[in-house]
N, C-alpha and C. Protein backbone atom coordinates (compact mmCIF):
# COMPACT_ATOMS: atom_id res chain seq x y z
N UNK A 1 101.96 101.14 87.35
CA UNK A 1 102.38 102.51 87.36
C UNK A 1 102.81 102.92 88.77
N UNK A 2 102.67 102.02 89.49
CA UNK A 2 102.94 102.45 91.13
C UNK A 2 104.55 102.49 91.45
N UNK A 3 104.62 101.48 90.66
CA UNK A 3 106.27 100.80 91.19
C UNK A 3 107.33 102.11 90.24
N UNK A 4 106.59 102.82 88.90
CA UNK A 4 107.49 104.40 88.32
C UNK A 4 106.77 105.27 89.50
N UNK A 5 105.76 105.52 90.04
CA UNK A 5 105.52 106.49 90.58
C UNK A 5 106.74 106.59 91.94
N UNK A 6 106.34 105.52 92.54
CA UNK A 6 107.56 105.21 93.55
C UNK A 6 108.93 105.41 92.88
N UNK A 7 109.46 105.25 92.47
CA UNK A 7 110.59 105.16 91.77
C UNK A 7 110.68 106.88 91.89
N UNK A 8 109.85 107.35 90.92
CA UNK A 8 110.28 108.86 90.25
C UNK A 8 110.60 109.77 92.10
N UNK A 9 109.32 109.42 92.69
CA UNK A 9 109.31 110.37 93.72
C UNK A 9 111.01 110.07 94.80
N UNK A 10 111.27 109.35 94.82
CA UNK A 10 112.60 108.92 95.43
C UNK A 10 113.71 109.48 94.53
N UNK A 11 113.42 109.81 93.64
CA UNK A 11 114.27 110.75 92.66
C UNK A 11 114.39 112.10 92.85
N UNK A 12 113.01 112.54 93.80
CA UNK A 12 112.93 113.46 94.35
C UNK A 12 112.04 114.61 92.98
N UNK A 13 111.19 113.47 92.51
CA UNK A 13 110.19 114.25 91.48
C UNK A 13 109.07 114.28 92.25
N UNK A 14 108.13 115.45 91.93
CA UNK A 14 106.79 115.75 91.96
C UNK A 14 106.43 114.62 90.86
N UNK A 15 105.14 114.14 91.45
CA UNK A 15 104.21 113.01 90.69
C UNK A 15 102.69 113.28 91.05
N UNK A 16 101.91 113.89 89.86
CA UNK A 16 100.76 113.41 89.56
C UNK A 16 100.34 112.54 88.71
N UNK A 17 99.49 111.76 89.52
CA UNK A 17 98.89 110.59 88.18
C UNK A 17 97.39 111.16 87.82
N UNK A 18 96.85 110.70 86.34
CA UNK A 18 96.02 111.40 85.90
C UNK A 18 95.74 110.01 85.10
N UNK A 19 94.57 110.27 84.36
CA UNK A 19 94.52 109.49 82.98
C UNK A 19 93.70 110.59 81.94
N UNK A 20 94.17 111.04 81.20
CA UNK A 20 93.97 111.93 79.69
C UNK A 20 93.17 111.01 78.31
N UNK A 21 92.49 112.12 77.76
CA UNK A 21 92.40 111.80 76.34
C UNK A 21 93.37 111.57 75.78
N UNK A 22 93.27 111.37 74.27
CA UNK A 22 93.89 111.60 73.13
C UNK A 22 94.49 113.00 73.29
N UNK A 23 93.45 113.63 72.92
CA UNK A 23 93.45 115.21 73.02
C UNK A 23 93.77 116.03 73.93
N UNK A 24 93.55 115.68 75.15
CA UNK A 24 94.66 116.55 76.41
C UNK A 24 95.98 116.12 76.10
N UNK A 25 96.29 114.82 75.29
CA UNK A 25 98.32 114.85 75.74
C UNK A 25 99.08 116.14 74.86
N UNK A 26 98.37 116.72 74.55
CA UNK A 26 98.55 117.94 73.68
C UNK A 26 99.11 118.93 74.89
N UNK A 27 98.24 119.27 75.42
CA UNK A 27 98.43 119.93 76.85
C UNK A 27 100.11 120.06 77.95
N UNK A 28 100.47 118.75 77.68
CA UNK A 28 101.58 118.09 78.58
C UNK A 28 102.68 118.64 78.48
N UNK A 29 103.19 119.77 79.60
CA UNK A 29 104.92 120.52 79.08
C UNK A 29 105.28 119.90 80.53
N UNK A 30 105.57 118.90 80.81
CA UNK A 30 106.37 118.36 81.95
C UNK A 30 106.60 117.17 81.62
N UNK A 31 107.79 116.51 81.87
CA UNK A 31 108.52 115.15 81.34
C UNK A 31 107.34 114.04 81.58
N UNK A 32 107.01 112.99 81.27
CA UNK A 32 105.67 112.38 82.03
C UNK A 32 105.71 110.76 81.08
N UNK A 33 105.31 110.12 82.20
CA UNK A 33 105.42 108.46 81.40
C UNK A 33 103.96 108.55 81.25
N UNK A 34 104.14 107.61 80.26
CA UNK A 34 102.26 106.97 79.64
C UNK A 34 102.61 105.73 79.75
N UNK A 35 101.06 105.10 80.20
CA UNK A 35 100.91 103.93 79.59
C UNK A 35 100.35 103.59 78.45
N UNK A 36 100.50 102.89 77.65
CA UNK A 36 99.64 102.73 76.34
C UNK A 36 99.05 101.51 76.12
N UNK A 37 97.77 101.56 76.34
CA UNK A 37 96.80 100.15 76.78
C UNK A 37 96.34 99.86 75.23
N UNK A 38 96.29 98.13 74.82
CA UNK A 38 95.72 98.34 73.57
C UNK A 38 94.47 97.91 74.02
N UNK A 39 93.47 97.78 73.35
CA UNK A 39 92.13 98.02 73.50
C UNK A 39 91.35 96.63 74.07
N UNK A 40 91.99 95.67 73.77
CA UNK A 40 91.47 94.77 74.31
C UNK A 40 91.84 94.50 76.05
N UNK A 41 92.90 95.27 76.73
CA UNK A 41 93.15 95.30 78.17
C UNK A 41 92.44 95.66 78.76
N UNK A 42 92.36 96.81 78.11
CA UNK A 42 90.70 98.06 78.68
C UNK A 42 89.45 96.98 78.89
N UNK A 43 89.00 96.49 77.65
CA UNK A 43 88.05 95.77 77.46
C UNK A 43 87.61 94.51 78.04
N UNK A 44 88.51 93.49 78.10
CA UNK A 44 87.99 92.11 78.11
C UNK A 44 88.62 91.18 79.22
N UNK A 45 89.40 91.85 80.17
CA UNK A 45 90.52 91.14 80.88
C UNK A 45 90.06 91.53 82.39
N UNK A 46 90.48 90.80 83.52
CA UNK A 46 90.08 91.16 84.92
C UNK A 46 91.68 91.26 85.34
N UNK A 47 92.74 90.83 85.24
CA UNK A 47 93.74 91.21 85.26
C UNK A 47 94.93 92.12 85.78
N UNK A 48 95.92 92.76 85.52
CA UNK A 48 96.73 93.88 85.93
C UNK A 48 96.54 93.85 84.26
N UNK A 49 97.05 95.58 83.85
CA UNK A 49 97.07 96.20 82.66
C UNK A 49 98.46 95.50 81.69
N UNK A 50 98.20 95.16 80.73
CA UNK A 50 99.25 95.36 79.61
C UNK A 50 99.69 95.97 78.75
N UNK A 51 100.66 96.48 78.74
CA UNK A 51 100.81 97.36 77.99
C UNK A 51 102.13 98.15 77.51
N UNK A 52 102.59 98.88 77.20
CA UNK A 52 103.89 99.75 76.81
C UNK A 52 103.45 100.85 77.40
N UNK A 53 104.38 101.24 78.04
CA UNK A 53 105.49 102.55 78.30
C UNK A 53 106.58 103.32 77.65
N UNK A 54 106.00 104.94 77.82
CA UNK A 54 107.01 105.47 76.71
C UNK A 54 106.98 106.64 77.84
N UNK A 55 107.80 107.13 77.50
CA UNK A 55 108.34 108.67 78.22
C UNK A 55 108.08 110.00 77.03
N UNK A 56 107.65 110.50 77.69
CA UNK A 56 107.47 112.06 76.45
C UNK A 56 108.47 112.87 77.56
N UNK A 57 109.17 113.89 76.66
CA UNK A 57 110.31 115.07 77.03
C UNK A 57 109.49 115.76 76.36
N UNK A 58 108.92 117.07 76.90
CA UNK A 58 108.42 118.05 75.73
C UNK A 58 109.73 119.26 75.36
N UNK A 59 110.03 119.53 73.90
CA UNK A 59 111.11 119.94 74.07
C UNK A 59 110.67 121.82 73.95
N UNK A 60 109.29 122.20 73.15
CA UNK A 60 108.97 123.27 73.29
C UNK A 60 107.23 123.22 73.19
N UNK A 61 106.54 124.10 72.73
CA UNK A 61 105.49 124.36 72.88
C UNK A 61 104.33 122.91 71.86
N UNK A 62 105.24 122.60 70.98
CA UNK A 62 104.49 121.86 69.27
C UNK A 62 104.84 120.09 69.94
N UNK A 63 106.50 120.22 70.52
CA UNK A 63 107.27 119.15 70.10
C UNK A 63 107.94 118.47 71.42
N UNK A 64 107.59 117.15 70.80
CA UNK A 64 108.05 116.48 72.61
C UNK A 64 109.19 115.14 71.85
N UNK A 65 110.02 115.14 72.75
CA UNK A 65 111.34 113.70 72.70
C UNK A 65 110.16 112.60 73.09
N UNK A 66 110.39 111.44 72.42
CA UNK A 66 109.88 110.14 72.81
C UNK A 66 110.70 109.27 73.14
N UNK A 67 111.12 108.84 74.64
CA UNK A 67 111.93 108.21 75.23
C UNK A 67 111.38 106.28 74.91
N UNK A 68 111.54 105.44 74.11
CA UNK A 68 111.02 104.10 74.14
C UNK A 68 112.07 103.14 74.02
N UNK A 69 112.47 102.53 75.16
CA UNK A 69 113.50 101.76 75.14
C UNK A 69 113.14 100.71 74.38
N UNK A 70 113.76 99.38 73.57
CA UNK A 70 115.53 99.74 73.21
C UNK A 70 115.57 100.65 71.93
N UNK A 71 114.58 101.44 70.83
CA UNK A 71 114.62 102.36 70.43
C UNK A 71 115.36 103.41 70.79
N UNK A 72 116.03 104.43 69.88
CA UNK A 72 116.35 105.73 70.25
C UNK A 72 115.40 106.40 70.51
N UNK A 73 116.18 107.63 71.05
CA UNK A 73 115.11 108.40 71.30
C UNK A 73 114.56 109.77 69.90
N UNK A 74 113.69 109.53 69.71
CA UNK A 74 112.85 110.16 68.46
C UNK A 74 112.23 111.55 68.40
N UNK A 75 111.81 112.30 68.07
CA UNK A 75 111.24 113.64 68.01
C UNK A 75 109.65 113.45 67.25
N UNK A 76 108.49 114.38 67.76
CA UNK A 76 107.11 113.89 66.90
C UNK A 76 107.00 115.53 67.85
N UNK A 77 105.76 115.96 66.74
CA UNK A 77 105.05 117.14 67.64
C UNK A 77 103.72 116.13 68.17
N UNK A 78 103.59 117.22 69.19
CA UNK A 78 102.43 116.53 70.01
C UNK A 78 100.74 115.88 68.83
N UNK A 79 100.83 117.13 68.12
CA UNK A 79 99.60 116.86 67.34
C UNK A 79 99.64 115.38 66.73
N UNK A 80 101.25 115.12 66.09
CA UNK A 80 101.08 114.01 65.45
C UNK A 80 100.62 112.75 66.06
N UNK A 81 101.60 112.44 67.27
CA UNK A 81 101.60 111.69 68.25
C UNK A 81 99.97 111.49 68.77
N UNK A 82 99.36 112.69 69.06
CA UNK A 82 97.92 112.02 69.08
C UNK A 82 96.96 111.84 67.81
N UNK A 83 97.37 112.27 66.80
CA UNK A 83 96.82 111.38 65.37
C UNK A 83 96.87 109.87 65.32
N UNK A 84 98.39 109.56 65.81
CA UNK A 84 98.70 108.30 65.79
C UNK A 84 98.20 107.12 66.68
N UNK A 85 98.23 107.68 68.25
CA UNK A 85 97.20 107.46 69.35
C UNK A 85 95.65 107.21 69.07
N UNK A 86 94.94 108.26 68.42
CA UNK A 86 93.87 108.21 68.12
C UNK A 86 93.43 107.06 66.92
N UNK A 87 94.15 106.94 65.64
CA UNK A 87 94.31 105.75 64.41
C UNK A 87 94.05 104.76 64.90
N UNK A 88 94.64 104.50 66.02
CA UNK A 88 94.96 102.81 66.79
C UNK A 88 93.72 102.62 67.82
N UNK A 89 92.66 103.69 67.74
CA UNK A 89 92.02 103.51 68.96
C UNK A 89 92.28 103.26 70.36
N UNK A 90 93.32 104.22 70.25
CA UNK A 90 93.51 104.37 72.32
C UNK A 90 93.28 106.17 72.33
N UNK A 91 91.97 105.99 73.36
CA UNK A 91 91.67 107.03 73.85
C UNK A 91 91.72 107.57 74.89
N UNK A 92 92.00 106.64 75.77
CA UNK A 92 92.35 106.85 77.30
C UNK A 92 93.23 106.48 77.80
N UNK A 93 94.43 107.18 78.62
CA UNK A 93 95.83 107.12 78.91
C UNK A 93 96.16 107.56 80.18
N UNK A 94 96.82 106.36 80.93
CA UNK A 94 97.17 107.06 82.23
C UNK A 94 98.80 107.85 82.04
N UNK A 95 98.56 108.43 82.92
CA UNK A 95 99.99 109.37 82.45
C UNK A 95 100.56 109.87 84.22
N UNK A 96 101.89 109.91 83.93
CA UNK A 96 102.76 109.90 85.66
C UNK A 96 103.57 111.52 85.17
N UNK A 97 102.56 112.49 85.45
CA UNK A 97 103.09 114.26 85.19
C UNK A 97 104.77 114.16 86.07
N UNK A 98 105.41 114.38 85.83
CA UNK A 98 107.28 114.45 85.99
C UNK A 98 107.58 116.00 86.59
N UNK A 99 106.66 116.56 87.63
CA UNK A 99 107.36 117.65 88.05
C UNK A 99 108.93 117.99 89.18
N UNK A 100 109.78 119.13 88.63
CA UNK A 100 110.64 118.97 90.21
C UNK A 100 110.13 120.29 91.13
């Protein structure tokens, strides 16, 4: 996450890094990358993290763009998105907040 944090701020973005629940990405109205760890990275590895990256756009208060390359880009309200998060057992998420 260092090498987007670097990246974004040379873009001339504000960057906080955080790591969230399930339930705070609800919270999130600023553009912001996640990582999405599956459970055994967390768990069993000494390693660097594996995992996927996705970009959330929030487009209003319910509903955020999901940026996942080579996918298009998709629409989900936040609630769902952490239903879906939560199903799979990932509860903890680092996240790179996208302010300008």
């Amino acid at each position: 996450m260092l090498e987007f944090k670097k990246a974004l701020l040379s873009l001339g973005f504000e960057v906080e890094a955080r790591r969230l629940s399930v339930d705070e990405l609800t919270t999130i109205h600023v553009p912001s990358v996640l990582l999405i760890l599956p459970l055994q990275t967390l768990q069993d590895t000494w390693g660097p993290p594996l995992g996927h990256y996705i970009v959330l756009w929030p487009l209003d208060e319910e509903n955020v763009r999901i940026l996942d390359h080579p996918r298009d880009p998709f629409v989900l309200s936040m609630g769902y998105l952490a239903h879906l998060l939560r199903d799979a057992g990932i509860t903890n998420i680092p996240v790179l907040f996208c302010g300008k």
